[in-house]
C-alpha atoms as a PDB file:
ATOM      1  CA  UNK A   1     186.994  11.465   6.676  1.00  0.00           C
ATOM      2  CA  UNK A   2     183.303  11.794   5.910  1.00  0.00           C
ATOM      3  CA  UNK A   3     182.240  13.980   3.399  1.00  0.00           C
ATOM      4  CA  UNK A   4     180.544  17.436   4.002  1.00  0.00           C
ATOM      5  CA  UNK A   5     176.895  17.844   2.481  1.00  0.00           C
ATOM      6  CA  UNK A   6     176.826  20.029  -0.144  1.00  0.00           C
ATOM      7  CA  UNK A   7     173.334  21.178   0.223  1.00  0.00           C
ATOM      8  CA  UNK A   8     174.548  21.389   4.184  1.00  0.00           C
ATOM      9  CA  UNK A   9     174.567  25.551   4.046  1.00  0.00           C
ATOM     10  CA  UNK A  10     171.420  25.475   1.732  1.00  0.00           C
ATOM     11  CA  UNK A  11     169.595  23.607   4.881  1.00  0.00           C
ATOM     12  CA  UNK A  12     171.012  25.654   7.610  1.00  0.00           C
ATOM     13  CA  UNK A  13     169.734  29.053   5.492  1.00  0.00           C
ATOM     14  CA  UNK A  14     166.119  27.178   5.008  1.00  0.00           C
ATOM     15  CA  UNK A  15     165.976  26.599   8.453  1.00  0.00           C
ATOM     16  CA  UNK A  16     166.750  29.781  10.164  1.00  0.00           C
ATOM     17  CA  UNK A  17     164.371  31.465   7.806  1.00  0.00           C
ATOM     18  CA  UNK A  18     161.183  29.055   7.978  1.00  0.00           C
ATOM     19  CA  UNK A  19     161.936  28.667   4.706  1.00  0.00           C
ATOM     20  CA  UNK A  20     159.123  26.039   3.546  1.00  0.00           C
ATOM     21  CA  UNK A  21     157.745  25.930   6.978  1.00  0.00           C
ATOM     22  CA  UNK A  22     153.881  25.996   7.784  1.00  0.00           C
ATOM     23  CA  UNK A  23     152.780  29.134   9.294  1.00  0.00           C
ATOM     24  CA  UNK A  24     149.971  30.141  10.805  1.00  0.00           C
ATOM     25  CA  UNK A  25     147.155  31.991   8.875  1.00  0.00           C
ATOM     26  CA  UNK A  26     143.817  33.269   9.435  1.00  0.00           C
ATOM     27  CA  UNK A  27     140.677  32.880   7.306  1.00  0.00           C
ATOM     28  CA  UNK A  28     138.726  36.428   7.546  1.00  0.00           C
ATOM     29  CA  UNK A  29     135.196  36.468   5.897  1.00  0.00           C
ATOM     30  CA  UNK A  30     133.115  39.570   5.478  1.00  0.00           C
ATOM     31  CA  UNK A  31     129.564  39.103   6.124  1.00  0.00           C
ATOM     32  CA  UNK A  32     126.919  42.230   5.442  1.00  0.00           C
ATOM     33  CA  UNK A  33     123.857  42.391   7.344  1.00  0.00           C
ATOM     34  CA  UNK A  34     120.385  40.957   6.030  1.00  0.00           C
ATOM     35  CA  UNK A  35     117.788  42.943   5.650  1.00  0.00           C
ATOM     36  CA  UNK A  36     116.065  45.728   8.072  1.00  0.00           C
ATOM     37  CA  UNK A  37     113.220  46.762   8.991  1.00  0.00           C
ATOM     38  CA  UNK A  38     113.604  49.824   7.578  1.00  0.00           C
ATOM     39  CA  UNK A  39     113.860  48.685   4.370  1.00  0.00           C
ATOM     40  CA  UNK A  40     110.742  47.247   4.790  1.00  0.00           C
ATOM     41  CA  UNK A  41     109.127  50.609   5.567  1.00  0.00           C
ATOM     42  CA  UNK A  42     110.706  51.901   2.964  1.00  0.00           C
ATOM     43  CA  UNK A  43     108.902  49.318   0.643  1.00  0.00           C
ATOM     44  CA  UNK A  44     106.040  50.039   2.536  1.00  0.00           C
ATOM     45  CA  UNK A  45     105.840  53.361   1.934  1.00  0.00           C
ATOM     46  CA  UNK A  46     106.584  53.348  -1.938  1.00  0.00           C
ATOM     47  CA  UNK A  47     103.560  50.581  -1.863  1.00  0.00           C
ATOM     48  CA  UNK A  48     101.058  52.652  -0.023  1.00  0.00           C
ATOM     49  CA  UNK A  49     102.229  56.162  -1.135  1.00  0.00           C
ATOM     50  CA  UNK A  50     102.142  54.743  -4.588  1.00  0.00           C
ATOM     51  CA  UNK A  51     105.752  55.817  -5.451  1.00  0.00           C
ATOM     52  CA  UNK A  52     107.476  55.965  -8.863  1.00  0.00           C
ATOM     53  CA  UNK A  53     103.743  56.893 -10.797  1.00  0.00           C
ATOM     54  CA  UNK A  54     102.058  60.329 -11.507  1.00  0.00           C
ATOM     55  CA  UNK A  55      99.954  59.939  -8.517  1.00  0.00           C
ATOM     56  CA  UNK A  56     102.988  60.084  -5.461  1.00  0.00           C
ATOM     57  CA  UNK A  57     102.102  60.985  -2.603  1.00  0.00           C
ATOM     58  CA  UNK A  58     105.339  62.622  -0.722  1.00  0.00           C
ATOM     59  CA  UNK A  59     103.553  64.221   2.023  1.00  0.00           C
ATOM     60  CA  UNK A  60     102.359  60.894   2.644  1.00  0.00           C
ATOM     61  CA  UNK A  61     105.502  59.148   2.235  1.00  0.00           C
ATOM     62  CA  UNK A  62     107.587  61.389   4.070  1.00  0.00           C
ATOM     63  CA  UNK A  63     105.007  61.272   6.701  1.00  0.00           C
ATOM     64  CA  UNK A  64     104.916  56.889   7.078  1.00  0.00           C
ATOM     65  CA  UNK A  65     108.837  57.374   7.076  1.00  0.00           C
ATOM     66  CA  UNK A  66     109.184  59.691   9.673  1.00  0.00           C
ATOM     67  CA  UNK A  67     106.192  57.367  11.811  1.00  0.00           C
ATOM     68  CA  UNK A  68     108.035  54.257  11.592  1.00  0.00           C
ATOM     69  CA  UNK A  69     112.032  54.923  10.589  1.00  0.00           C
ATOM     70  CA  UNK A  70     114.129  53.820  13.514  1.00  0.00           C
ATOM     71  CA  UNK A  71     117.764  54.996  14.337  1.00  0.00           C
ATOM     72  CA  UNK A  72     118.739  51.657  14.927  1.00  0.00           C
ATOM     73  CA  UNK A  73     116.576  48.418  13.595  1.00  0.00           C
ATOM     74  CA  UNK A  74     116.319  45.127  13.767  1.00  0.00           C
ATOM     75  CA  UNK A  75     115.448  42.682  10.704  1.00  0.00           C
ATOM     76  CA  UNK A  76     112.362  42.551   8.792  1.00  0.00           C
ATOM     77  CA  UNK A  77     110.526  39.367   7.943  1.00  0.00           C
ATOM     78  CA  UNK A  78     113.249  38.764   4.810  1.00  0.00           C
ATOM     79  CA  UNK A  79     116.398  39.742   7.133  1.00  0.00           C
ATOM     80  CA  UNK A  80     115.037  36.934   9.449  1.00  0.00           C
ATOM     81  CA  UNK A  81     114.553  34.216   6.690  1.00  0.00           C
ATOM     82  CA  UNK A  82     118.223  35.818   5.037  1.00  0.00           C
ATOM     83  CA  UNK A  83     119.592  35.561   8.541  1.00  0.00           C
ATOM     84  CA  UNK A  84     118.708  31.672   8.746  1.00  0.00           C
ATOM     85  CA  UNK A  85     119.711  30.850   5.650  1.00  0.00           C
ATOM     86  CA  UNK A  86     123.327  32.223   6.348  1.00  0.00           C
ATOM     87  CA  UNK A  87     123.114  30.116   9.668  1.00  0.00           C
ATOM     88  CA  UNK A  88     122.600  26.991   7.054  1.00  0.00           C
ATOM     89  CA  UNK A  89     125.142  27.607   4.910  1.00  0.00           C
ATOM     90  CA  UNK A  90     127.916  29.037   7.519  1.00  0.00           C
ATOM     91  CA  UNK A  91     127.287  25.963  10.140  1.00  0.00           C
ATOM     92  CA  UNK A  92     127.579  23.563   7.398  1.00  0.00           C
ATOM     93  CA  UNK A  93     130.733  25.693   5.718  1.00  0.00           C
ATOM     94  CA  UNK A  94     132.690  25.854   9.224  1.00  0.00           C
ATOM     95  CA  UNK A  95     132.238  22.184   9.584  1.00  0.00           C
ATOM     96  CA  UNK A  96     134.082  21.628   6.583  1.00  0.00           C
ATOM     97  CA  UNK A  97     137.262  23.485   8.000  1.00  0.00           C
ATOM     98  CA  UNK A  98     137.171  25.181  10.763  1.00  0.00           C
ATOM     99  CA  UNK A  99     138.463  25.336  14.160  1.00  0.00           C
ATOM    100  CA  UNK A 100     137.194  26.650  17.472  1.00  0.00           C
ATOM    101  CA  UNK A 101     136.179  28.771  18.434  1.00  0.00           C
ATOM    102  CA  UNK A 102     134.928  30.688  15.946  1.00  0.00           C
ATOM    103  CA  UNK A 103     135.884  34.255  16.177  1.00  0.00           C
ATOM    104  CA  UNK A 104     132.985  36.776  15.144  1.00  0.00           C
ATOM    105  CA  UNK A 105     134.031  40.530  15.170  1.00  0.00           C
ATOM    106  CA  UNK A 106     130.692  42.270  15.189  1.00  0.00           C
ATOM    107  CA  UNK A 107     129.473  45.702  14.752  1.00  0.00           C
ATOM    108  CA  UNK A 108     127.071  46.558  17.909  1.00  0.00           C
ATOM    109  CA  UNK A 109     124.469  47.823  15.277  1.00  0.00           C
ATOM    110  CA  UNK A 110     121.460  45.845  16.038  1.00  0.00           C
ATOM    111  CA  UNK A 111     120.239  44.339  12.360  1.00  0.00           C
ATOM    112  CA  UNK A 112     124.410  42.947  12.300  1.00  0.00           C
ATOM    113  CA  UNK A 113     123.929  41.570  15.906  1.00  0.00           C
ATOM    114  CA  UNK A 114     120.141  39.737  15.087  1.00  0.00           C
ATOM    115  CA  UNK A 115     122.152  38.860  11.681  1.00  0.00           C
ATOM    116  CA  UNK A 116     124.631  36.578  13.386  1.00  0.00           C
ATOM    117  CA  UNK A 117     122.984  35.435  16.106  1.00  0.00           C
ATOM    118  CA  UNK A 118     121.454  32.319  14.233  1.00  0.00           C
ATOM    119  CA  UNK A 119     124.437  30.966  13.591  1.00  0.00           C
ATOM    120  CA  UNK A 120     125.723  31.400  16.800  1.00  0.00           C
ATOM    121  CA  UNK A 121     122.785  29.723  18.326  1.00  0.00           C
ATOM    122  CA  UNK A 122     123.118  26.993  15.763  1.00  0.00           C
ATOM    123  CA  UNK A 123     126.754  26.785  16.962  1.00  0.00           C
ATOM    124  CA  UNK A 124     126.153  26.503  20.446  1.00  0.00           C
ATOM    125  CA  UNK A 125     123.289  23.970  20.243  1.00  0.00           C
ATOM    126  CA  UNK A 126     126.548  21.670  18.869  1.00  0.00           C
ATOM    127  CA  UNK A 127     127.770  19.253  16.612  1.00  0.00           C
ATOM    128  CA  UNK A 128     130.348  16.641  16.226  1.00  0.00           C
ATOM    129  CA  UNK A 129     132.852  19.407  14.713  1.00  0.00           C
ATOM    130  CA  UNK A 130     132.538  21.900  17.114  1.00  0.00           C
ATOM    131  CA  UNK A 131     133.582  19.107  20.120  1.00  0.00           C
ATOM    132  CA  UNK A 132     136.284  17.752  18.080  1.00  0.00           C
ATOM    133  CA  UNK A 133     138.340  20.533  15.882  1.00  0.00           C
ATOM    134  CA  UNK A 134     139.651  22.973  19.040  1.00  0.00           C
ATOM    135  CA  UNK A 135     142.469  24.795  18.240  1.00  0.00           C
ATOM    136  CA  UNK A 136     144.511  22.933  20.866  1.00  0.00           C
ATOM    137  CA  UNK A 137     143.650  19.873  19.608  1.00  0.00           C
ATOM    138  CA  UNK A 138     141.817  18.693  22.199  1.00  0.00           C
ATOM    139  CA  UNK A 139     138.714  19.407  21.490  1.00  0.00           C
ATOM    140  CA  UNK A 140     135.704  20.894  23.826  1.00  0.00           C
ATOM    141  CA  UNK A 141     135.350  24.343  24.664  1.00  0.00           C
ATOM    142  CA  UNK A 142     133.242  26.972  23.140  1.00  0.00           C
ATOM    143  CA  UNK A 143     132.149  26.685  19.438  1.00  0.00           C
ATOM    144  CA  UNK A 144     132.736  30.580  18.939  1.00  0.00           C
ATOM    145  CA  UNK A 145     133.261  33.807  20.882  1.00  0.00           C
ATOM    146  CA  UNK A 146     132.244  37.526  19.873  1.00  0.00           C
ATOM    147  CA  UNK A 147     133.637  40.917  19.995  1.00  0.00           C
ATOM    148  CA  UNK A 148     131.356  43.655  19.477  1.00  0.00           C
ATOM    149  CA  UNK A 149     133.137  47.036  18.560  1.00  0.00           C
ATOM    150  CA  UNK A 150     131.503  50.028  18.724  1.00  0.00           C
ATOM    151  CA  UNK A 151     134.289  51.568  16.218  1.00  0.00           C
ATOM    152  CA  UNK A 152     132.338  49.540  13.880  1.00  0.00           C
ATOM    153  CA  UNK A 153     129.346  50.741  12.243  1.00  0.00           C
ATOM    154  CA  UNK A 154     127.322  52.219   9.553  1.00  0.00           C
ATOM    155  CA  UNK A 155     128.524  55.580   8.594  1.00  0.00           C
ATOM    156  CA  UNK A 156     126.262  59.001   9.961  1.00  0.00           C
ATOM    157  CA  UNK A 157     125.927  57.139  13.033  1.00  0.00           C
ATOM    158  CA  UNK A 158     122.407  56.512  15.165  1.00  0.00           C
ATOM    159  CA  UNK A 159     120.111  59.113  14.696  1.00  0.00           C
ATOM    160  CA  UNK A 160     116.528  60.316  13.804  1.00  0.00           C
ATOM    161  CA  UNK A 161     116.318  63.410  11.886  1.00  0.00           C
ATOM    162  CA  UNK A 162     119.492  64.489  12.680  1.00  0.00           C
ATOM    163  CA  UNK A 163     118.824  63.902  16.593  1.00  0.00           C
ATOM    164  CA  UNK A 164     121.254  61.255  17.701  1.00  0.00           C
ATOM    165  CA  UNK A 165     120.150  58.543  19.582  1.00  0.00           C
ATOM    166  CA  UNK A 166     122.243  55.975  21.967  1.00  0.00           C
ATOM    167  CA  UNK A 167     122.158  52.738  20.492  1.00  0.00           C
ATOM    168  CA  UNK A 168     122.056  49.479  22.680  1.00  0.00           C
ATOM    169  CA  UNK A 169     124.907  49.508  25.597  1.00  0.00           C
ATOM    170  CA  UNK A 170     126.617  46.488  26.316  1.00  0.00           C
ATOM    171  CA  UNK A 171     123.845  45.165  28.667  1.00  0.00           C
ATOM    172  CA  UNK A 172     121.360  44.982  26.145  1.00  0.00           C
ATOM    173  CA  UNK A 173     123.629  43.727  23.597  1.00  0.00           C
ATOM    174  CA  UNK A 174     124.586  41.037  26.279  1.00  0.00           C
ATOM    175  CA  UNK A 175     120.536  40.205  26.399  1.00  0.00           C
ATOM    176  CA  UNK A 176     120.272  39.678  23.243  1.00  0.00           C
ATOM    177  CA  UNK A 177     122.744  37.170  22.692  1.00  0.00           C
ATOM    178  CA  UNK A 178     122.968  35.640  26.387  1.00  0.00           C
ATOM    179  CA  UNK A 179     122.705  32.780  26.860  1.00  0.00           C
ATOM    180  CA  UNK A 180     121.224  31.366  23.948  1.00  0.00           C
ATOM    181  CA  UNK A 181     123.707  31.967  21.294  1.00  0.00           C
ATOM    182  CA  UNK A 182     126.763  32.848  23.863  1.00  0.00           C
ATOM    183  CA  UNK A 183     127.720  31.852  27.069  1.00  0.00           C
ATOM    184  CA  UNK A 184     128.569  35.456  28.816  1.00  0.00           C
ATOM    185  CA  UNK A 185     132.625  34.341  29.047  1.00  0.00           C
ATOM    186  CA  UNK A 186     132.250  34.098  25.449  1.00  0.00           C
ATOM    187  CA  UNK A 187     131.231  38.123  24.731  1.00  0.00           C
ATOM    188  CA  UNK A 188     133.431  40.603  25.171  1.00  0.00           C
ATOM    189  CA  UNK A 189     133.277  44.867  23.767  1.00  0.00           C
ATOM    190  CA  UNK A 190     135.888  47.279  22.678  1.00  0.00           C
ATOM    191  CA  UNK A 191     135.171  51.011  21.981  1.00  0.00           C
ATOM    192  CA  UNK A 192     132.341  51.545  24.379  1.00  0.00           C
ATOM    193  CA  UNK A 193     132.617  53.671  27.681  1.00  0.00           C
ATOM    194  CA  UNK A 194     134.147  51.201  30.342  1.00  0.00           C
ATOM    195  CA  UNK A 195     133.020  53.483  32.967  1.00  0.00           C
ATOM    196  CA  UNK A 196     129.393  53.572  31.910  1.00  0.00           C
ATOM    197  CA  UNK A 197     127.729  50.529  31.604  1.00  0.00           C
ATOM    198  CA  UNK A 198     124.772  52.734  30.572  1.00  0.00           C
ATOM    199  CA  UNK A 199     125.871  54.096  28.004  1.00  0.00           C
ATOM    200  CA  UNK A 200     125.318  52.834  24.277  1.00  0.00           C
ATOM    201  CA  UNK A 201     127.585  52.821  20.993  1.00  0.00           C
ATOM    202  CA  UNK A 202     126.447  55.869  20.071  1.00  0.00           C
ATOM    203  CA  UNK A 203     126.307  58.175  23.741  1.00  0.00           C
ATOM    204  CA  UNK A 204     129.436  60.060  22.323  1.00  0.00           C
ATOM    205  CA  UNK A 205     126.976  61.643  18.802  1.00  0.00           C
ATOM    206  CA  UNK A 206     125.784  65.504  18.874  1.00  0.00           C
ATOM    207  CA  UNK A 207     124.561  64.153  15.336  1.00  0.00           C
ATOM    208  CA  UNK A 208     124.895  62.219  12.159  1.00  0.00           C
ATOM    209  CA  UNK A 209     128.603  61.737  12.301  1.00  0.00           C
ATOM    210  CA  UNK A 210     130.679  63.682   9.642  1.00  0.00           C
ATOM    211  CA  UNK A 211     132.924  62.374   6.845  1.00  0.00           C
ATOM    212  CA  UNK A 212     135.886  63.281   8.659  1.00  0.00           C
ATOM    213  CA  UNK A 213     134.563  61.872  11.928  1.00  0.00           C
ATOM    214  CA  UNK A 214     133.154  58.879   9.927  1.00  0.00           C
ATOM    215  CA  UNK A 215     137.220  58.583   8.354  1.00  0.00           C
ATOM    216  CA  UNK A 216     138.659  58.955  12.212  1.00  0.00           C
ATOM    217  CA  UNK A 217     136.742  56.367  13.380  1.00  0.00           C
ATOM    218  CA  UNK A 218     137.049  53.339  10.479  1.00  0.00           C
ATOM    219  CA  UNK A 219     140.839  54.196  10.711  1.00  0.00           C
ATOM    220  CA  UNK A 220     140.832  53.276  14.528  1.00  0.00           C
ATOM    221  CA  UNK A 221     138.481  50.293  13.860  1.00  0.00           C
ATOM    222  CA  UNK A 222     141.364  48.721  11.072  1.00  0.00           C
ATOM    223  CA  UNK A 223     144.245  49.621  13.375  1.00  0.00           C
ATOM    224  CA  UNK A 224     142.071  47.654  16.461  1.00  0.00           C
ATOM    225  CA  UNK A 225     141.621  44.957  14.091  1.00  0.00           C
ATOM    226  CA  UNK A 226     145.260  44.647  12.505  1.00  0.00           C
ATOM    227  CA  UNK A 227     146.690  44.298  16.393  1.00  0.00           C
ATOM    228  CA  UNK A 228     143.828  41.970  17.079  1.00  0.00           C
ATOM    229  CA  UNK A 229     144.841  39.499  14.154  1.00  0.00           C
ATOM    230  CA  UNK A 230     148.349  39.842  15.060  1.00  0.00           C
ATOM    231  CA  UNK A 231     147.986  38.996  18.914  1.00  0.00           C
ATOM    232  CA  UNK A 232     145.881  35.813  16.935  1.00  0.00           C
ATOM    233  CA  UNK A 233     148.322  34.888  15.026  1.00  0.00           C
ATOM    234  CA  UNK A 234     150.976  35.384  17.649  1.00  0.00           C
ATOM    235  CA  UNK A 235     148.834  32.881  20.228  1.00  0.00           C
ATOM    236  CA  UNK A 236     147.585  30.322  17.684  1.00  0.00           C
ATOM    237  CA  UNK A 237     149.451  27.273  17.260  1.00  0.00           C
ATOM    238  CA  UNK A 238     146.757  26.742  14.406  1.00  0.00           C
ATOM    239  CA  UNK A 239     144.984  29.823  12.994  1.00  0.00           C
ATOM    240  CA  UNK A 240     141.845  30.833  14.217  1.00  0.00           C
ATOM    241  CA  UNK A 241     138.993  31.586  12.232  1.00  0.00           C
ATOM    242  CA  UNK A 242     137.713  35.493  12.350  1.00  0.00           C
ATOM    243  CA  UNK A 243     134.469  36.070  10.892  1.00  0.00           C
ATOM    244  CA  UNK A 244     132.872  39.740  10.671  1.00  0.00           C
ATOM    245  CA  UNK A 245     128.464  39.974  10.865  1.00  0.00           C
END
């Protein structure tokens, strides 16, 4: 009569847990915007206005502020160059390891949008990864896909002066990245009005948002995004890759 295994029980336990199994993961890197335009007038102003001697000039600098401050800009000359150079060094990074596509959670703020989209371009132009490292294995399909919540933004909102302001809707969003970084099956948008395609990110303000506001709203943004990893992991066979611009 044959023997039983000793390590028989041992095996069974092991197996009904996973126990040394490989399970899926995700890869989550946090990417802050380059640099705005307002910074730049910022800079500006301290240059002209001749900030930080005796001879300041705040009536002046307030005034160049209030002339040329937007509620919601783009990048300056640097943030363009900084935006590039992130398109170098991700492209070349996600080569190296990742598959597709590419999953960018994005705030709808327009500096994080013109911050990303380099690298998405770069990503859609092509290379021999993006064709060949699917995450079924079969390789094609789109080299990355974006989600642009409107939970997900700079604190205080869009405004001017304490008058709020829209911010882009999902149209002009959509313009700005369609189709040359993002094929339109590729974009999708969670907290804006689904009834209004008018209406931007920031339609709901009276005002710079308060703390507690400010508090409500990241709270919902990390509950979105724990579900949203889960349902990843819960689909993947092999993790995805979720990068935040």
């Amino acid at each position: 009569m044959a023997s039983k295994d000793p390590n028989a029980d041992n095996k069974k336990d092991q197996e009904e847990n996973n126990e040394g199994a490989v399970r899926p993961s995700i890869h989550i890197q946090l990417i802050r915007h380059a640099e705005s335009e307002n910074n730049q007038v910022y800079r500006d102003a301290r240059r002209i206005c001749k900030g930080g001697t005796p001879d300041f000039d705040l009536e002046g600098w307030n005034a160049y502020v209030d002339k040329h401050r937007s509620a919601d800009p783009g990048l300056s000359t640097t943030g363009k160059e900084q935006a590039n150079k992130l398109a170098d060094f991700l492209v070349e990074d996600l080569a190296g390891r990742a598959s597709t596509p590419v999953r960018v959670v994005t705030s709808p703020m327009r500096r994080t949008l013109e911050t990303i989209r380099p690298t998405l371009e770069r990503l859609k132009e092509g290379g021999d990864w993006a064709s060949s490292s699917s995450s079924d294995g079969n390789g094609g399909g789109s080299p990355a896909s974006v989600i642009v919540n409107a939970f997900y933004h700079e604190s205080e909102g869009c405004h001017i002066k304490d008058e709020p302001k829209p911010g882009m809707n999902r149209r002009e969003i959509s313009s700005l990245l369609v189709p040359t970084a993002l094929d339109p099956s590729d974009l999708s948008f969670e907290g804006f009005d689904p009834n209004n395609e008018d209406a931007g990110w920031y339609s709901h303000g009276t005002g710079p948002e308060t703390r507690p506001e400010s508090e409500d709203r990241a709270a919902r943004f990390y509950v979105w995004l724990c579900e949203h990893l889960d349902q990843q992991l819960a689909e993947a066979s092999h993790a995805p890759d979720v990068f935040d611009a």
